[in-house]
Protein backbone atom coordinates (compact mmCIF):
# COMPACT_ATOMS: atom_id res chain seq x y z
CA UNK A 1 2.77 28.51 2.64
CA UNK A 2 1.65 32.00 3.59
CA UNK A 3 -0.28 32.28 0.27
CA UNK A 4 -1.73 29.12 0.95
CA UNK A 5 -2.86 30.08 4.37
CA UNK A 6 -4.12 33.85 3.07
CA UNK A 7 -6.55 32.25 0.75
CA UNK A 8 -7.63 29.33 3.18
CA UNK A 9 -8.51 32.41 5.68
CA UNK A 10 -9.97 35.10 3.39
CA UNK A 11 -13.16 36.58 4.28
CA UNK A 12 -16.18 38.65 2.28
CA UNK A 13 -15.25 41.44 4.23
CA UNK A 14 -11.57 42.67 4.95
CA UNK A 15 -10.82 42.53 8.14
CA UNK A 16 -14.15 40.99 9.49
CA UNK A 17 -16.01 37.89 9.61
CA UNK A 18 -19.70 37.76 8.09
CA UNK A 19 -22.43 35.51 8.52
CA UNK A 20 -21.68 33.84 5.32
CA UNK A 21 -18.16 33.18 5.97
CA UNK A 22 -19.23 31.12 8.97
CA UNK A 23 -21.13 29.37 6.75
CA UNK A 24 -18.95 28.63 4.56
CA UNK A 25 -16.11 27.47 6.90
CA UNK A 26 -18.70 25.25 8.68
CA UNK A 27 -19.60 23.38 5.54
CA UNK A 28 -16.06 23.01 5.00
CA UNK A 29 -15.28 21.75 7.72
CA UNK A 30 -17.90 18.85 8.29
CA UNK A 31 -17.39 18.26 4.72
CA UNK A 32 -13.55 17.60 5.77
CA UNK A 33 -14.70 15.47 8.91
CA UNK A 34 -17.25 13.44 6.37
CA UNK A 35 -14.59 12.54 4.16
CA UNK A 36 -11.21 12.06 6.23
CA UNK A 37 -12.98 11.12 9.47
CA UNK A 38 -13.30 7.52 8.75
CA UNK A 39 -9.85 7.54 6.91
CA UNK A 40 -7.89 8.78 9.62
CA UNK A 41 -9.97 6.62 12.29
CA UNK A 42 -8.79 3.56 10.11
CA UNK A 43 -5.44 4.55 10.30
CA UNK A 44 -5.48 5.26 14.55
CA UNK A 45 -7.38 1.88 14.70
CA UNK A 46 -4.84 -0.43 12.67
CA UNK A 47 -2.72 0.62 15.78
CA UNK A 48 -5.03 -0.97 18.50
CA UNK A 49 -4.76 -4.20 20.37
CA UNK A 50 -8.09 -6.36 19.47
CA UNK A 51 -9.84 -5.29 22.82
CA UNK A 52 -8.95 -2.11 22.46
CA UNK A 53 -11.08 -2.05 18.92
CA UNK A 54 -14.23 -3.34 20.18
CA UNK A 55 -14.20 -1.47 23.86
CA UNK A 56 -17.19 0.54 24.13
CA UNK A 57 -17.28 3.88 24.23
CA UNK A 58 -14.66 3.89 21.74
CA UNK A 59 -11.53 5.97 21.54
CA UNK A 60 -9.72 7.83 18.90
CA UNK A 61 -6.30 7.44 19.74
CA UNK A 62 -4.57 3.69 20.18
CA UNK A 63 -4.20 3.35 23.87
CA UNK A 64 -2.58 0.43 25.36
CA UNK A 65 -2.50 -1.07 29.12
CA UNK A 66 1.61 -1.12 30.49
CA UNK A 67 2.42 -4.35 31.62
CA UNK A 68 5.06 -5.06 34.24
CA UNK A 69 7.59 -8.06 34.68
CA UNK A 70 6.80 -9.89 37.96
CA UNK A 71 9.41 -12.26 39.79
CA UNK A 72 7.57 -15.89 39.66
CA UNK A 73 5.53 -15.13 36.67
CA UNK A 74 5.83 -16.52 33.10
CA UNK A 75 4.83 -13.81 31.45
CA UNK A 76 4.20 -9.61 32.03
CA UNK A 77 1.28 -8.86 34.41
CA UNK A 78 -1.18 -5.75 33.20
CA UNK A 79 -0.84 -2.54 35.96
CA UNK A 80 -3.28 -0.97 37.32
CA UNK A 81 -3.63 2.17 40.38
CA UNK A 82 -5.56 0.80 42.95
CA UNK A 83 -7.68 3.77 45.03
CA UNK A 84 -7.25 2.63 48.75
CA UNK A 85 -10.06 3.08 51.62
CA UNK A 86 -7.81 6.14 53.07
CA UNK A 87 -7.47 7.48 49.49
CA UNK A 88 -4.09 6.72 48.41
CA UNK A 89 -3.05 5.07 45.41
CA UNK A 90 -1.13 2.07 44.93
CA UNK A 91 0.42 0.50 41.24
CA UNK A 92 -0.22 -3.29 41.07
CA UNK A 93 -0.11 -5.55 39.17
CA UNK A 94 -3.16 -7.94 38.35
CA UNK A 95 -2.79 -11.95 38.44
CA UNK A 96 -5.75 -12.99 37.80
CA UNK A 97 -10.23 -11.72 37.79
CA UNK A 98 -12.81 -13.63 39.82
CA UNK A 99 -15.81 -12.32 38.94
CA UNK A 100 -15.87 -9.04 40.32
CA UNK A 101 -12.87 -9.21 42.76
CA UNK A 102 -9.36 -9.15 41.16
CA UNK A 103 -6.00 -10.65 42.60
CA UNK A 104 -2.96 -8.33 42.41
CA UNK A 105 0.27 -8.58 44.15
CA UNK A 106 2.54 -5.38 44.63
CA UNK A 107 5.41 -5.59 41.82
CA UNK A 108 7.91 -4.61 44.50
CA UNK A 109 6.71 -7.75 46.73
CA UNK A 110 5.11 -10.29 44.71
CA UNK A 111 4.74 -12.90 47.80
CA UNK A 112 1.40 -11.31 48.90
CA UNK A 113 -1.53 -11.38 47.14
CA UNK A 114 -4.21 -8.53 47.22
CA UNK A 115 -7.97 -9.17 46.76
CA UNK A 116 -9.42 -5.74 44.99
CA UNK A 117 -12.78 -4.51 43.97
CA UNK A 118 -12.62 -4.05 39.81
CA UNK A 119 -14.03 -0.83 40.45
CA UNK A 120 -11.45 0.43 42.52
CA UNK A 121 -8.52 -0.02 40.33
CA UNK A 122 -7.49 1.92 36.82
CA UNK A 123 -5.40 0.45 34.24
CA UNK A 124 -2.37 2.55 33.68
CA UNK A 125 -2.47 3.18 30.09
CA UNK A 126 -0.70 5.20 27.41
CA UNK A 127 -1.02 5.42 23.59
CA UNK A 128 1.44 3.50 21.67
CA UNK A 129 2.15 3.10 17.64
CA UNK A 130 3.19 -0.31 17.66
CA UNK A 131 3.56 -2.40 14.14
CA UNK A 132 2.75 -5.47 16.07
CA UNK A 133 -0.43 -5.69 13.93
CA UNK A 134 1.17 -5.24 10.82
CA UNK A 135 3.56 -7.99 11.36
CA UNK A 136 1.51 -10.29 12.92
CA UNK A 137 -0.67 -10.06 9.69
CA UNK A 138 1.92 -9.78 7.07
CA UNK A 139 3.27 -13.33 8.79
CA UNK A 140 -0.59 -14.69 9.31
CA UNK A 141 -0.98 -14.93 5.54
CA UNK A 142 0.80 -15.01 2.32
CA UNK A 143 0.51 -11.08 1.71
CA UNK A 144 3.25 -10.55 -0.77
CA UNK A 145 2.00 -13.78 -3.10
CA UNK A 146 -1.22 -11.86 -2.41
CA UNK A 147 0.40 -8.47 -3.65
CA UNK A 148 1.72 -9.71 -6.59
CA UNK A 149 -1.61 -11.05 -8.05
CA UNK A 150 -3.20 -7.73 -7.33
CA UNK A 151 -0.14 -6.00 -9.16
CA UNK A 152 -0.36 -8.47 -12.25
CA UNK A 153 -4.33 -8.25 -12.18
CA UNK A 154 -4.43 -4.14 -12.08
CA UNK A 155 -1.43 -3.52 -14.22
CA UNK A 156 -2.83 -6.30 -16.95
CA UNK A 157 -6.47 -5.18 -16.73
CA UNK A 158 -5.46 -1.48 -16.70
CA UNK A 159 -3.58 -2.15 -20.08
CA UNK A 160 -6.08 -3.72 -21.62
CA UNK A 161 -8.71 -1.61 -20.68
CA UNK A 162 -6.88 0.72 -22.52
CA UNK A 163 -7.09 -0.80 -25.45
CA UNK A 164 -10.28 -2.19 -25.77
CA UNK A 165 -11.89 1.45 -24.59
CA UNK A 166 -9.66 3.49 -26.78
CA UNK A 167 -10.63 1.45 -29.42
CA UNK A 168 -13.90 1.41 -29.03
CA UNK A 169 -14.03 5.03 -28.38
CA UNK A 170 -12.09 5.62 -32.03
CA UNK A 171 -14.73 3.90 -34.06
CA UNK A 172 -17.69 5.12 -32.17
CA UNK A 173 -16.60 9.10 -32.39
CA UNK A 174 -14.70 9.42 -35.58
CA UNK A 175 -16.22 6.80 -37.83
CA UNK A 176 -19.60 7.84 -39.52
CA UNK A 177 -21.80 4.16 -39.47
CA UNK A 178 -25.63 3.92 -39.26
CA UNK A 179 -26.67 2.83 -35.70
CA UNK A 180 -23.77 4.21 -34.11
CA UNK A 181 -25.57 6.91 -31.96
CA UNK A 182 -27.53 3.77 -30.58
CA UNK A 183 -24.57 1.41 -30.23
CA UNK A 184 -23.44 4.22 -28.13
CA UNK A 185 -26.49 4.84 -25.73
CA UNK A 186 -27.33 1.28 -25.48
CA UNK A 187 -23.25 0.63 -24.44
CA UNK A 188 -23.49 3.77 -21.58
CA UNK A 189 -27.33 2.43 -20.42
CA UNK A 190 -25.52 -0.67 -19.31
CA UNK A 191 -24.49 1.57 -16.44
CA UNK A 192 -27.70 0.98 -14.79
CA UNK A 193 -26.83 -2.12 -14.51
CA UNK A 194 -25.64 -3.92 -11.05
CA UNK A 195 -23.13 -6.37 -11.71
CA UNK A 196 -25.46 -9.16 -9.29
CA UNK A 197 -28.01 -8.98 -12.26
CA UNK A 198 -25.08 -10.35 -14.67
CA UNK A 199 -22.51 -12.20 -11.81
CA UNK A 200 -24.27 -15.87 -12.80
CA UNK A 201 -24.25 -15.84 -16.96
CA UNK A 202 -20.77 -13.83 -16.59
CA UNK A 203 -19.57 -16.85 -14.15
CA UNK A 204 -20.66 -19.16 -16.40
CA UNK A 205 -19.35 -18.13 -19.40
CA UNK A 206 -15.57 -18.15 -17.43
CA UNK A 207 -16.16 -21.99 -16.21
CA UNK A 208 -16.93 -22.77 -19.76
CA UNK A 209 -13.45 -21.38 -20.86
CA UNK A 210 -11.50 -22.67 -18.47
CA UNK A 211 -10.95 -19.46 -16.56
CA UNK A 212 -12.05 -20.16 -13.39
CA UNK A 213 -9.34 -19.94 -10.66
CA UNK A 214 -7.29 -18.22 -13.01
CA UNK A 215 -6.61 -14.84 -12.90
CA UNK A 216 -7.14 -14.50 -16.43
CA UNK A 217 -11.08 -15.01 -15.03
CA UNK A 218 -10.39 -11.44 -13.25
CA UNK A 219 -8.58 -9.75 -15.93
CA UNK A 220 -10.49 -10.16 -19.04
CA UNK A 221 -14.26 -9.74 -18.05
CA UNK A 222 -13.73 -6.20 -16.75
CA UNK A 223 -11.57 -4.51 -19.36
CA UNK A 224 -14.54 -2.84 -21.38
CA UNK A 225 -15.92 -0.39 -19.19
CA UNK A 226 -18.97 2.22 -20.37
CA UNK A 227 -17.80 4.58 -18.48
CA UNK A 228 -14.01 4.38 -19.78
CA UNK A 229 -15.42 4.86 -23.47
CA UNK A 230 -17.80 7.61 -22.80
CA UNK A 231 -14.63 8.99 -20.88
CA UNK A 232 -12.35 8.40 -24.18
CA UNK A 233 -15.36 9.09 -26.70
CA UNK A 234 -16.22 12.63 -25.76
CA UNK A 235 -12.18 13.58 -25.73
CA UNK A 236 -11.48 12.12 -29.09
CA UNK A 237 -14.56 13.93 -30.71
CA UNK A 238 -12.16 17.03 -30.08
CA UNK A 239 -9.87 16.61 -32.03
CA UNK A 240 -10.23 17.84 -35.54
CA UNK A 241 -11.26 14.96 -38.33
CA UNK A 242 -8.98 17.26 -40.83
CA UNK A 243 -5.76 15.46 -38.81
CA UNK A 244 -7.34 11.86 -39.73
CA UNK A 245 -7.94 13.19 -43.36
CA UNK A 246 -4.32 14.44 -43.79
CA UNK A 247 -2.80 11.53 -42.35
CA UNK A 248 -5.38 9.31 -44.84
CA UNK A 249 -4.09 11.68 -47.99
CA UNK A 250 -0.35 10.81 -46.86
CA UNK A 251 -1.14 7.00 -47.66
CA UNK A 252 -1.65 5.85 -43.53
CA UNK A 253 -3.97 2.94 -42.62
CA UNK A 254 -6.59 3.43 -39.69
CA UNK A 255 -4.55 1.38 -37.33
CA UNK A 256 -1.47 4.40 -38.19
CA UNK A 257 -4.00 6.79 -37.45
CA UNK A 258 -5.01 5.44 -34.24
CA UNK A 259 -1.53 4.50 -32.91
CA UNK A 260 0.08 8.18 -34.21
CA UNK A 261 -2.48 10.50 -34.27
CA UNK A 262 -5.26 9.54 -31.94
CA UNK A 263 -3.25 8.18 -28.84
CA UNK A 264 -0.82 10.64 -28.29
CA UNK A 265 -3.68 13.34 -28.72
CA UNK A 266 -5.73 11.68 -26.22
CA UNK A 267 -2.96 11.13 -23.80
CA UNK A 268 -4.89 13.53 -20.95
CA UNK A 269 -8.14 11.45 -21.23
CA UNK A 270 -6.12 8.28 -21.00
CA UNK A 271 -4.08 9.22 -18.04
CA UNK A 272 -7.57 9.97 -16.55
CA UNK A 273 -8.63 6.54 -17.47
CA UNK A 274 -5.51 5.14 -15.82
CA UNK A 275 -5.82 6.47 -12.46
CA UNK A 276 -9.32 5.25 -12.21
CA UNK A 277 -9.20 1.79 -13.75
CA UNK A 278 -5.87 1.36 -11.78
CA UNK A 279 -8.14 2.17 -8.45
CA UNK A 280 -11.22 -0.40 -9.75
CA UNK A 281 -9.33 -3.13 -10.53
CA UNK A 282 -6.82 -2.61 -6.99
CA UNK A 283 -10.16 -2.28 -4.60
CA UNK A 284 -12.43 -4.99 -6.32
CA UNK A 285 -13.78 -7.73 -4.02
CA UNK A 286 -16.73 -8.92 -5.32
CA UNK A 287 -15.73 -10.56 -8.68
CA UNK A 288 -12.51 -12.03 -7.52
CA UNK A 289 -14.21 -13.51 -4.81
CA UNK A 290 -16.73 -15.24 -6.62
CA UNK A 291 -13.72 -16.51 -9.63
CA UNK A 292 -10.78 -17.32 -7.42
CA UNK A 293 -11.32 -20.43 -4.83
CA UNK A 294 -7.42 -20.92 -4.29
CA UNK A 295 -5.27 -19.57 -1.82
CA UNK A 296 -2.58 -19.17 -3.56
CA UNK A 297 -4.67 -17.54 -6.52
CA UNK A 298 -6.03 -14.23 -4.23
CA UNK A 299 -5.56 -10.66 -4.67
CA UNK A 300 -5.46 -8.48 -1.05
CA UNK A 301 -9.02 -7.74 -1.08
CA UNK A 302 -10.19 -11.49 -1.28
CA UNK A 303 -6.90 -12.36 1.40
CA UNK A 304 -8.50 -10.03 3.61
CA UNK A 305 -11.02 -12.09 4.03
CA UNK A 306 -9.13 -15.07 5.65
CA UNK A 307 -8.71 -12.98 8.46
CA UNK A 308 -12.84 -13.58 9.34
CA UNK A 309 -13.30 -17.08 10.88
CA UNK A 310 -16.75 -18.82 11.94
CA UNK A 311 -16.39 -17.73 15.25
CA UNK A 312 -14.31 -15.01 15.67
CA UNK A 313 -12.91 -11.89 13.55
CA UNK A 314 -9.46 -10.21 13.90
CA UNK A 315 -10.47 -6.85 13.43
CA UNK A 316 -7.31 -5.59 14.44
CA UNK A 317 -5.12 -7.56 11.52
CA UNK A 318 -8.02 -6.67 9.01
CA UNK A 319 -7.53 -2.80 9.89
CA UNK A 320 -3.91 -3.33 9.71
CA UNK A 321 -4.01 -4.93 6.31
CA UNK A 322 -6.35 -2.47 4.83
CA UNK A 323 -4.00 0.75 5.58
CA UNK A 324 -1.49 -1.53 4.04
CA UNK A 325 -3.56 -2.21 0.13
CA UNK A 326 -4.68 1.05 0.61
CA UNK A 327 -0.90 2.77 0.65
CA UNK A 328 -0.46 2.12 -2.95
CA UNK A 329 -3.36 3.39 -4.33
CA UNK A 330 -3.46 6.37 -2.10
CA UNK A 331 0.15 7.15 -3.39
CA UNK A 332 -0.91 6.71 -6.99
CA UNK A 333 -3.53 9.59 -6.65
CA UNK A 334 -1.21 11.46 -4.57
CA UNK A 335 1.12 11.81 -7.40
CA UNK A 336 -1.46 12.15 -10.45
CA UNK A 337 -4.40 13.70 -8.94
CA UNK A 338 -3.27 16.95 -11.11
CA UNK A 339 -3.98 14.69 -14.37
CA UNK A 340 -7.24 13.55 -12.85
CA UNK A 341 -8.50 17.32 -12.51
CA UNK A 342 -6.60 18.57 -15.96
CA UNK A 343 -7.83 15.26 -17.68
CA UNK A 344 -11.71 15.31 -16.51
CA UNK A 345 -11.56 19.26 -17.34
CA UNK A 346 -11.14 18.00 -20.64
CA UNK A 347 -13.23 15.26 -21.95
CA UNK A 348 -16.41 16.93 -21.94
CA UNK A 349 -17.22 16.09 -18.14
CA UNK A 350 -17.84 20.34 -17.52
């Protein structure tokens, strides 16, 4: 900890601060507020009632109004301190608002009923972590039949991406084959391309076979990326072509090669490929939104989206449910953000 902490205050000069440390720490430190600022206003907000996540200004922390138990009332009354003509302060509790005048009885003597000004009463708030969000919207929809077609679609998908790119990335940087220089640049220019230019023909093409509301529709469309065998490509052309020759001289067929040799070389790059296909395949909306029509066929990030009616959004559920699909990814990295670093390092992406 104290190492940590010497090298996170260092300076230029030793025992001074100079105009370029300031610098420095500044850009830091709105580079830290850029990139955890929404994440850990996400996480306060998931915490807040529904009013209190559309009340203007807004407020960091998750503050909620104390209620009070009133003799001859059903249910809790909201408190407030009422400021009094002479200046003192009383705690009421409010039955009812009329316009601008609010009815409050004392909680002490709930008989008489008090006509205040809204401006001259406070609600008596305090911040609270309740889970009442995430329970109410664990309960409002099917979230672990929801979870488990995410986990089949990412787990499947990520496997098979694996494959497919691997492959792919074997013949394209080990196999000498006129035209493969362009098969290459034409497969990584396809990058440029939005998937809304090819959402229709690629819609198509699963109605024809049957895939549509079928989460084989999700799984199998995706699972050649450019960007996973440019990723796999530029690893395997480091590794020496003598190891394929010896292996070929010992009598083993290409698919030896590729299982023996080249996977367990390329075992950094792939981990890399992992951890990111793992996170596209988790946090994608569009495409299973547009292939899944049934319920009971959703992932999270389509489920989420039950939680927006015609006429009125829970923004409070929807916050809770998105720290919740968000925990599993976020632990993923946590634990393999060291291969993401080592792996990028080296697969040519200096």
């Amino acid at each position: 900890m104290g190492t940590i902490l010497q090298f996170l205050t260092r300076t230029r000069h030793t025992g001074r601060l100079h105009v370029t440390d300031l610098v420095t720490y500044g850009y830091l430190l709105l580079g830290t507020l850029l990139m955890f600022g929404p994440v850990v206003w996400l996480v306060l907000s998931s915490f807040k009632t529904s009013a209190e996540v559309v009340k203007f200004p807004p407020r960091l922390l998750p503050y909620r109004q104390a209620t009070v138990a009133v003799e001859g009332y059903d249910k809790p009354l909201p408190l407030y301190v009422v400021t009094q003509e002479d200046g003192s302060k009383l705690r009421l509790a409010q039955v009812r608002r009329v316009g601008l005048e609010a009815q409050m009885v004392d909680p002490a003597n709930p008989e008489e009923i008090r006509r205040v000004h809204i401006n001259d009463r406070q609600p008596v708030e305090s911040v609270v972590f309740s889970l009442d969000n995430f329970v109410e919207g664990v309960q409002s929809f099917s979230f672990l039949r929801y979870l488990r077609n995410s986990v089949v679609v990412t787990v499947a998908a990520t496997i098979l991406t694996l494959l497919v790119n691997s492959m792919a990335a074997f013949a394209l940087s080990k196999y000498q084959f006129r035209g493969r220089n362009t098969i290459f640049l034409v497969m990584i220019s396809t990058l440029m391309v939005p998937l809304s230019v090819v959402l229709v023909p690629v819609f198509l093409v699963i109605t024809q076979v049957g895939w549509n509301n079928n989460l084989l529709g999700v799984i199998v469309p995706g699972a050649a990326t450019p960007t996973g065998v440019f990723l796999l490509r530029q690893y395997m052309l480091t590794i020496p072509d003598d190891l394929l020759d010896s292996g070929r001289i010992d009598g083993a067929s290409e698919w030896r090669i590729y299982t023996q040799i080249i996977l367990p070389l390329a075992r950094p790059a792939l981990a890399v490929l992992t951890i990111f296909s793992v996170m596209w395949r988790w946090n994608d909306f569009l495409w299973p939104l547009v292939v899944l029509s049934r319920s009971e066929m959703f992932t999270l990030q389509v489920g989420l989206n039950s939680f927006q009616g015609e006429l009125n959004v829970q923004w409070n559920l929807i916050l809770a449910m998105t720290v919740l699909t968000l925990l599993p990814i976020t632990i993923v990295f946590a634990f393999l953000q060291k291969s993401i670093t080592t792996g990028i390092a080296t697969t040519g992406l200096k």
